[in-house]
C-alpha atoms as a PDB file:
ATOM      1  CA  UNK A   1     -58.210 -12.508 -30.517  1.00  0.00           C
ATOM      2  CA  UNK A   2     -56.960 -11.199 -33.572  1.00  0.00           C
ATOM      3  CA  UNK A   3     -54.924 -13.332 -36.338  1.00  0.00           C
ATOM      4  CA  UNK A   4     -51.367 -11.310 -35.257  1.00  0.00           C
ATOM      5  CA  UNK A   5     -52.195 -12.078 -31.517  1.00  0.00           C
ATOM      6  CA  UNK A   6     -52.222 -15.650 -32.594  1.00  0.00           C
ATOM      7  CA  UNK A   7     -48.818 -15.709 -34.621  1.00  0.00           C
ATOM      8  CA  UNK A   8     -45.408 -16.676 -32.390  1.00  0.00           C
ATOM      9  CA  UNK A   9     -42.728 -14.367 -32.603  1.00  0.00           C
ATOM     10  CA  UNK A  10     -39.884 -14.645 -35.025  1.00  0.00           C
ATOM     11  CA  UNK A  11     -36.446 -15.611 -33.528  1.00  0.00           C
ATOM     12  CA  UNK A  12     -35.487 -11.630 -33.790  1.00  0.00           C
ATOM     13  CA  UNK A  13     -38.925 -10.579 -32.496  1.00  0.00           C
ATOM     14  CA  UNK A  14     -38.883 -13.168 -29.402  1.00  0.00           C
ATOM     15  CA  UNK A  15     -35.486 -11.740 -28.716  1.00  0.00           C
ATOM     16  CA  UNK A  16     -36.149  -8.067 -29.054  1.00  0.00           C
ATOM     17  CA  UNK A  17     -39.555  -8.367 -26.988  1.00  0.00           C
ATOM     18  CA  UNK A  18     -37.393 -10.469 -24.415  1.00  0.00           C
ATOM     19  CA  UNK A  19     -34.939  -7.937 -23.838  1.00  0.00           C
ATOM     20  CA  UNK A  20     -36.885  -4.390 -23.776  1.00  0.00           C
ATOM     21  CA  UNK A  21     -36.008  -2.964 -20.871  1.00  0.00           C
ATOM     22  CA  UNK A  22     -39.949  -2.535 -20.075  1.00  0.00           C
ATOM     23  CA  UNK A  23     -40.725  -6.089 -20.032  1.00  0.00           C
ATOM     24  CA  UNK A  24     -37.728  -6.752 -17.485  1.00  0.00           C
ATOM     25  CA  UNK A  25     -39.192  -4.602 -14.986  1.00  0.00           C
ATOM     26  CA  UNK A  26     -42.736  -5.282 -15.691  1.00  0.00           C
ATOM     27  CA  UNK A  27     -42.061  -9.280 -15.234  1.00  0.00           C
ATOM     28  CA  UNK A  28     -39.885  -8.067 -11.860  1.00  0.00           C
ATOM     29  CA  UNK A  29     -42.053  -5.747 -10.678  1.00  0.00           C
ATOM     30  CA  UNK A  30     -45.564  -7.333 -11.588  1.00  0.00           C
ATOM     31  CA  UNK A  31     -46.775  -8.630  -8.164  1.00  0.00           C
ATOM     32  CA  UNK A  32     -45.046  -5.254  -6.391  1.00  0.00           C
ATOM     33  CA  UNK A  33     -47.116  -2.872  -8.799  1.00  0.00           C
ATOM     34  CA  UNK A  34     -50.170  -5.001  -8.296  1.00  0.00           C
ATOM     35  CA  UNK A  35     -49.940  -5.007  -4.465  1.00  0.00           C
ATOM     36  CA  UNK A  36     -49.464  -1.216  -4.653  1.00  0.00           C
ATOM     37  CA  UNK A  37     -52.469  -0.277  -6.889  1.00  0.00           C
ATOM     38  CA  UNK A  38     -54.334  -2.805  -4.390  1.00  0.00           C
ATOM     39  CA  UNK A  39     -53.726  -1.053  -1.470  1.00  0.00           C
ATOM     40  CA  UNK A  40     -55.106   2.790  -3.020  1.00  0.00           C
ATOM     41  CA  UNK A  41     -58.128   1.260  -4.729  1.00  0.00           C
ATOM     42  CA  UNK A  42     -59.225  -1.790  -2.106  1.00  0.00           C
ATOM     43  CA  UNK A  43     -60.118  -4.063  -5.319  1.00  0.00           C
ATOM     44  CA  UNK A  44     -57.844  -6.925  -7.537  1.00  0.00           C
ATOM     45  CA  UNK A  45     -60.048  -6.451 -10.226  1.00  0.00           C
ATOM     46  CA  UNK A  46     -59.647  -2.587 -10.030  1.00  0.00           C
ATOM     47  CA  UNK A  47     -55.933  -2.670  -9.612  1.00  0.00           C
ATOM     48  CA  UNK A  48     -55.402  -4.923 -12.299  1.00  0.00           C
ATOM     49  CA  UNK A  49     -57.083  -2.889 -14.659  1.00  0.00           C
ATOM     50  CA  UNK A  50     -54.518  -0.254 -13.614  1.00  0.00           C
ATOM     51  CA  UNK A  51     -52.011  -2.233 -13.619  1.00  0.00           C
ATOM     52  CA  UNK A  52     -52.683  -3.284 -17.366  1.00  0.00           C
ATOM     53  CA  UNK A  53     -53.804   0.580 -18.310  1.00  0.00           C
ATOM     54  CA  UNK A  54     -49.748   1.538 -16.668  1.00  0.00           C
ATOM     55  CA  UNK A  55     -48.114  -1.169 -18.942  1.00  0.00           C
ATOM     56  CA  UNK A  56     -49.900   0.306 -22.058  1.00  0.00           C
ATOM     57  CA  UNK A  57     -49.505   3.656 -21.593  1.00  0.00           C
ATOM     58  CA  UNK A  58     -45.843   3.189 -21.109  1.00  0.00           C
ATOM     59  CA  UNK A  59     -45.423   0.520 -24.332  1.00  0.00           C
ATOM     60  CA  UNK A  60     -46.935   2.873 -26.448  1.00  0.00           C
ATOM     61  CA  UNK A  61     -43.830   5.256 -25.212  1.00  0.00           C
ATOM     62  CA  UNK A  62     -41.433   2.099 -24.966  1.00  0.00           C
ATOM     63  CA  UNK A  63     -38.981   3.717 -27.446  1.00  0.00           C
ATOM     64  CA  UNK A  64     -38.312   6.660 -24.765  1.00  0.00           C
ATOM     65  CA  UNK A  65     -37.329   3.830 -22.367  1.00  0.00           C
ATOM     66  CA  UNK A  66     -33.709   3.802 -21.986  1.00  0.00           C
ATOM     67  CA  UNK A  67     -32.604   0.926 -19.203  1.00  0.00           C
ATOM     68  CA  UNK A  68     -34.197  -1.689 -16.576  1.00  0.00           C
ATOM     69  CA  UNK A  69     -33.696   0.938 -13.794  1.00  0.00           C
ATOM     70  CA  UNK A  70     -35.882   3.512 -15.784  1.00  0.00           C
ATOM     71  CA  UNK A  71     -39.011   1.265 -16.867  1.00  0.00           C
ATOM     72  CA  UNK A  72     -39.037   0.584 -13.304  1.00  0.00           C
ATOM     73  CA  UNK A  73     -39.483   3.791 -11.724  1.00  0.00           C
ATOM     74  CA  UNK A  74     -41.918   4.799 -14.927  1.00  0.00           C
ATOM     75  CA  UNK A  75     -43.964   1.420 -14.049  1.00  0.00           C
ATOM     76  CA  UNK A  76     -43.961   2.587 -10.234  1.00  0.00           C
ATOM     77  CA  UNK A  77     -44.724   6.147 -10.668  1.00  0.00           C
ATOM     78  CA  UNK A  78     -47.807   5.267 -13.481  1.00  0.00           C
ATOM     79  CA  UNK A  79     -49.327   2.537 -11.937  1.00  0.00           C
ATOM     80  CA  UNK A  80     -49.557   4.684  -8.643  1.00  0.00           C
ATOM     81  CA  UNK A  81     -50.886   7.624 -10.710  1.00  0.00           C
ATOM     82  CA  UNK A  82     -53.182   5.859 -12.320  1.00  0.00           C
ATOM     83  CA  UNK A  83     -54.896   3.760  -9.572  1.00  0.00           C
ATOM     84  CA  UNK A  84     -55.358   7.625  -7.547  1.00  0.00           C
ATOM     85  CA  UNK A  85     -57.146   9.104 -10.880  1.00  0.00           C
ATOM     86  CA  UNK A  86     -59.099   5.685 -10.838  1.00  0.00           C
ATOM     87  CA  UNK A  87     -60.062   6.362  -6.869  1.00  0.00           C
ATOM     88  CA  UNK A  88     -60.612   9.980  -7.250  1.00  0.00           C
ATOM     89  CA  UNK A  89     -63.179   9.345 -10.283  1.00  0.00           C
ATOM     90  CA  UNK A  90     -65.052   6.526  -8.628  1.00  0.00           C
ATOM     91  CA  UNK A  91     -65.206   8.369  -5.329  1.00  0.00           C
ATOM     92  CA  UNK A  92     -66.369  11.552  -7.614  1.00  0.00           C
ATOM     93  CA  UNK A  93     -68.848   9.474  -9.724  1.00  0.00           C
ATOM     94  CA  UNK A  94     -69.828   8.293  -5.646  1.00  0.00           C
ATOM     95  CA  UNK A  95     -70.538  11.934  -4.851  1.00  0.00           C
ATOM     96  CA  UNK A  96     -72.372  12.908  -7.986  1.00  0.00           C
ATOM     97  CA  UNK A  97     -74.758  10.049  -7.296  1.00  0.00           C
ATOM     98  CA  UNK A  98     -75.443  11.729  -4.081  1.00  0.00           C
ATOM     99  CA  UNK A  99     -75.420  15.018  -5.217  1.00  0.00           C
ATOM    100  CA  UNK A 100     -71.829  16.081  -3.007  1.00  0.00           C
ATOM    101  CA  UNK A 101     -69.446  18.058  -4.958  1.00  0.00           C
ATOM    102  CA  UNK A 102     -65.292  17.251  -4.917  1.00  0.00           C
ATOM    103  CA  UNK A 103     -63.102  19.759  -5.492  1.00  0.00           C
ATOM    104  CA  UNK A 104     -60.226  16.988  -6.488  1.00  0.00           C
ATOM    105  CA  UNK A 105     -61.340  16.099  -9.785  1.00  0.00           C
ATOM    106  CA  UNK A 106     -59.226  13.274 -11.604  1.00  0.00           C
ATOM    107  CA  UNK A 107     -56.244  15.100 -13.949  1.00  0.00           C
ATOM    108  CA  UNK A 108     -56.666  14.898 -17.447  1.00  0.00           C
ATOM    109  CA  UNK A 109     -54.730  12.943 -19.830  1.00  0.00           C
ATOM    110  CA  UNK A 110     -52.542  15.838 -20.864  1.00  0.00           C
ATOM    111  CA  UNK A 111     -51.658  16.514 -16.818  1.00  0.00           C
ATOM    112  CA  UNK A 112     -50.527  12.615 -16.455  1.00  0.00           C
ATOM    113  CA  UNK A 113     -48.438  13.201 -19.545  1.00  0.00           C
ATOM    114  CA  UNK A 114     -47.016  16.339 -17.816  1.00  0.00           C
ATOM    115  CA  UNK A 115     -46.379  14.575 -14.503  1.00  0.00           C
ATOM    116  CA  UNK A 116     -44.493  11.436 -16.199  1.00  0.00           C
ATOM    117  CA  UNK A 117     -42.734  14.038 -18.258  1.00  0.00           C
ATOM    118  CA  UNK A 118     -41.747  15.661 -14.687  1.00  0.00           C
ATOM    119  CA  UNK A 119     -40.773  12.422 -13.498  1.00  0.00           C
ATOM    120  CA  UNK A 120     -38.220  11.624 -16.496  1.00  0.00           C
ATOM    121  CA  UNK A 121     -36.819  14.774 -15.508  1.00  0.00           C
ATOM    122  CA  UNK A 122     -36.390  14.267 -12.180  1.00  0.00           C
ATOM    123  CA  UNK A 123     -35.255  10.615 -12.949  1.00  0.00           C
ATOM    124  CA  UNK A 124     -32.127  12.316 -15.592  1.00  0.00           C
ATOM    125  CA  UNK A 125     -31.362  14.163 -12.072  1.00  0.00           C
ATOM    126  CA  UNK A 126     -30.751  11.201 -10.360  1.00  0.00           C
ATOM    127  CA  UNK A 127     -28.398   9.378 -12.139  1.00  0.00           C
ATOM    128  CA  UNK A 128     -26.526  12.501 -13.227  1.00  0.00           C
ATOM    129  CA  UNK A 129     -26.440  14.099  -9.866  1.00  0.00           C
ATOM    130  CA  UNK A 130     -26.305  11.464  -6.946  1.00  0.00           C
ATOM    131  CA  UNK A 131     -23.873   9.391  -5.488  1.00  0.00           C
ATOM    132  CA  UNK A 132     -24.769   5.479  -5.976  1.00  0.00           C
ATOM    133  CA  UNK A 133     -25.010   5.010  -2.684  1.00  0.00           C
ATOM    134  CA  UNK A 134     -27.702   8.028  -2.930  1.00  0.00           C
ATOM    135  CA  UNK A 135     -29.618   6.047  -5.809  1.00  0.00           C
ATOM    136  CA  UNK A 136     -29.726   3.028  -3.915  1.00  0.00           C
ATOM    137  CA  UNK A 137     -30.910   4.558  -0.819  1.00  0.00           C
ATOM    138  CA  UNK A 138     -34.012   6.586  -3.159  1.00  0.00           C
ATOM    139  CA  UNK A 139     -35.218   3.619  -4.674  1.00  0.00           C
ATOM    140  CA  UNK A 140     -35.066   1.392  -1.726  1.00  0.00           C
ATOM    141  CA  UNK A 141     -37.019   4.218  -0.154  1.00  0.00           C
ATOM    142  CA  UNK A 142     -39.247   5.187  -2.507  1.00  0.00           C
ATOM    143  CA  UNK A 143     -39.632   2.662  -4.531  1.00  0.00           C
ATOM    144  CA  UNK A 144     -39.752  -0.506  -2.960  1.00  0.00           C
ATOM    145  CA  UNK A 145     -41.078   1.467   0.389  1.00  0.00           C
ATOM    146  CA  UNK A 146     -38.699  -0.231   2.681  1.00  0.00           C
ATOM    147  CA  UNK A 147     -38.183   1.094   6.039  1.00  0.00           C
ATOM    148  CA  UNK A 148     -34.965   3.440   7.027  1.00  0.00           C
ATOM    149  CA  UNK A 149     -33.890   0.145   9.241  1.00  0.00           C
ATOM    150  CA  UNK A 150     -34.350  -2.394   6.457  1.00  0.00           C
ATOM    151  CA  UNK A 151     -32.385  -0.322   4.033  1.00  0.00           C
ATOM    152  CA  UNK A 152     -29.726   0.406   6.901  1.00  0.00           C
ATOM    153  CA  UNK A 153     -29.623  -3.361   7.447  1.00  0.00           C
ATOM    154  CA  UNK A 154     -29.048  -3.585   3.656  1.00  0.00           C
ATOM    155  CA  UNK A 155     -26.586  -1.354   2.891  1.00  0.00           C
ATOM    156  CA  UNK A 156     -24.288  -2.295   6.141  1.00  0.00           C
ATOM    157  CA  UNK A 157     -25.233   1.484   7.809  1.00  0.00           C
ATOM    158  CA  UNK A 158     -26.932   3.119  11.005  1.00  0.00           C
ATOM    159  CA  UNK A 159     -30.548   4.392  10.264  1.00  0.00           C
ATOM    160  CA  UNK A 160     -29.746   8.177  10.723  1.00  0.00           C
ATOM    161  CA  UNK A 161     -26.769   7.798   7.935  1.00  0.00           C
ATOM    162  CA  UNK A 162     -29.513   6.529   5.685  1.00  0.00           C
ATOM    163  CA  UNK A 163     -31.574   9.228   6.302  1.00  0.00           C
ATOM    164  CA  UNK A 164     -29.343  11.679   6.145  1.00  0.00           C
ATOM    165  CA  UNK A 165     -28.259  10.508   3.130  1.00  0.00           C
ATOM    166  CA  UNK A 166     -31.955  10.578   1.422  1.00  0.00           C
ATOM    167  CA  UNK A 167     -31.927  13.892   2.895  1.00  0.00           C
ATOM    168  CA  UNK A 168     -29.477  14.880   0.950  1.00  0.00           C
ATOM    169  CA  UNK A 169     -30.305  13.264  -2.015  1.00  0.00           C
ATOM    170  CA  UNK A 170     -33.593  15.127  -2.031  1.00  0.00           C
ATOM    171  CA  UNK A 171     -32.121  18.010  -1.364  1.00  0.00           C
ATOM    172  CA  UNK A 172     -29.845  17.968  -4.496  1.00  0.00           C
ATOM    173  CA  UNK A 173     -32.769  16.577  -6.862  1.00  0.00           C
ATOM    174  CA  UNK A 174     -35.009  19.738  -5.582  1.00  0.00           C
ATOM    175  CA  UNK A 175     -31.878  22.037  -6.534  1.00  0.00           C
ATOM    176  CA  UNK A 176     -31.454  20.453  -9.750  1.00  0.00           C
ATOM    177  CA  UNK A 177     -34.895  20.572 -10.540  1.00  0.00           C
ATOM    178  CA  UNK A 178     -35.293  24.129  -9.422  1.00  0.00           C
ATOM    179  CA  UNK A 179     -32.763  25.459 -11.756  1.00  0.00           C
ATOM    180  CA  UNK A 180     -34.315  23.247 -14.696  1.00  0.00           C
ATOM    181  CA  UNK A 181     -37.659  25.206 -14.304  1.00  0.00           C
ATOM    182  CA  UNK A 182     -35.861  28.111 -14.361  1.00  0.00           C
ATOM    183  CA  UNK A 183     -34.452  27.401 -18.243  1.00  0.00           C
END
């Protein structure tokens, strides 16, 4: 390790690092992220590389990072992209080896960059456009991939009214977003 690895954070520094709404989410969201990145690629080691390759990729962007709520869905949405570009390129380096051809090759750097890019977007949409109840009901969905009955059970509401309402939440993001594309 290097001699700045070694040094302990000032009192300012130690508060600062403490604080950053990236290392909130990432310490609440760690073993969530992990178990997600497990489940696409089938391997700890593997998904803790992507794990650690989602947290760096964001830091290096930290300053674009505006709340908690934010790092979290950016932590989600990475780590999930990355651990499918990490499957897609092992199963393609698979198929090379015995000479099969893919047509999904892994997305370049610049397309991730467009995609998270995509997903700030949409994530602006969100909290400018839906109802809290709405927000709740997305990232309890979507997010933390709880079923319609949990999040009814939750949120003190019949499963249809939760779906209904994530229909219409979706339906207002698509609008949004369709009408951003088109400025």
């Amino acid at each position: 390790m290097s001699q700045a690895q070694h040094t302990k954070p000032t009192g300012e520094e130690k508060q600062d690092s403490q604080e950053h709404p990236l290392l909130l989410a990432f310490g609440r969201m760690q073993n969530m992220l992990l178990d997600t990145a497990r489940r696409i690629l089938h391997s700890h080691e593997d998904a803790e590389d992507a794990l650690q390759e989602a947290f760096v990729r964001l830091w290096s962007r930290s300053e674009r990072i505006k709340d908690e709520e934010d790092a979290s869905a950016m932590l989600y949405v990475t780590t999930r992209n990355i651990s499918i570009s990490s499957l897609r390129k092992r199963n393609t380096n698979k198929n090379m080896e015995t000479g099969q051809t893919q047509e999904n090759i892994a997305p370049s750097h610049e397309e991730e960059l467009e995609r998270e890019e995509t997903f700030c977007r949409i994530e602006e949409i969100v909290k400018q456009k839906l109802t809290p109840l709405q927000q709740d009901i997305l990232r309890m969905r979507e997010y933390e991939e709880q079923s319609y009955e949990e999040i009814a059970k939750l949120l003190d509401m019949q499963p249809p009214a939760v779906r209904m309402q994530l229909s219409r939440a979706r339906k207002t993001i698509r609008e949004c977003y369709k009408q951003l594309q088109h400025e």
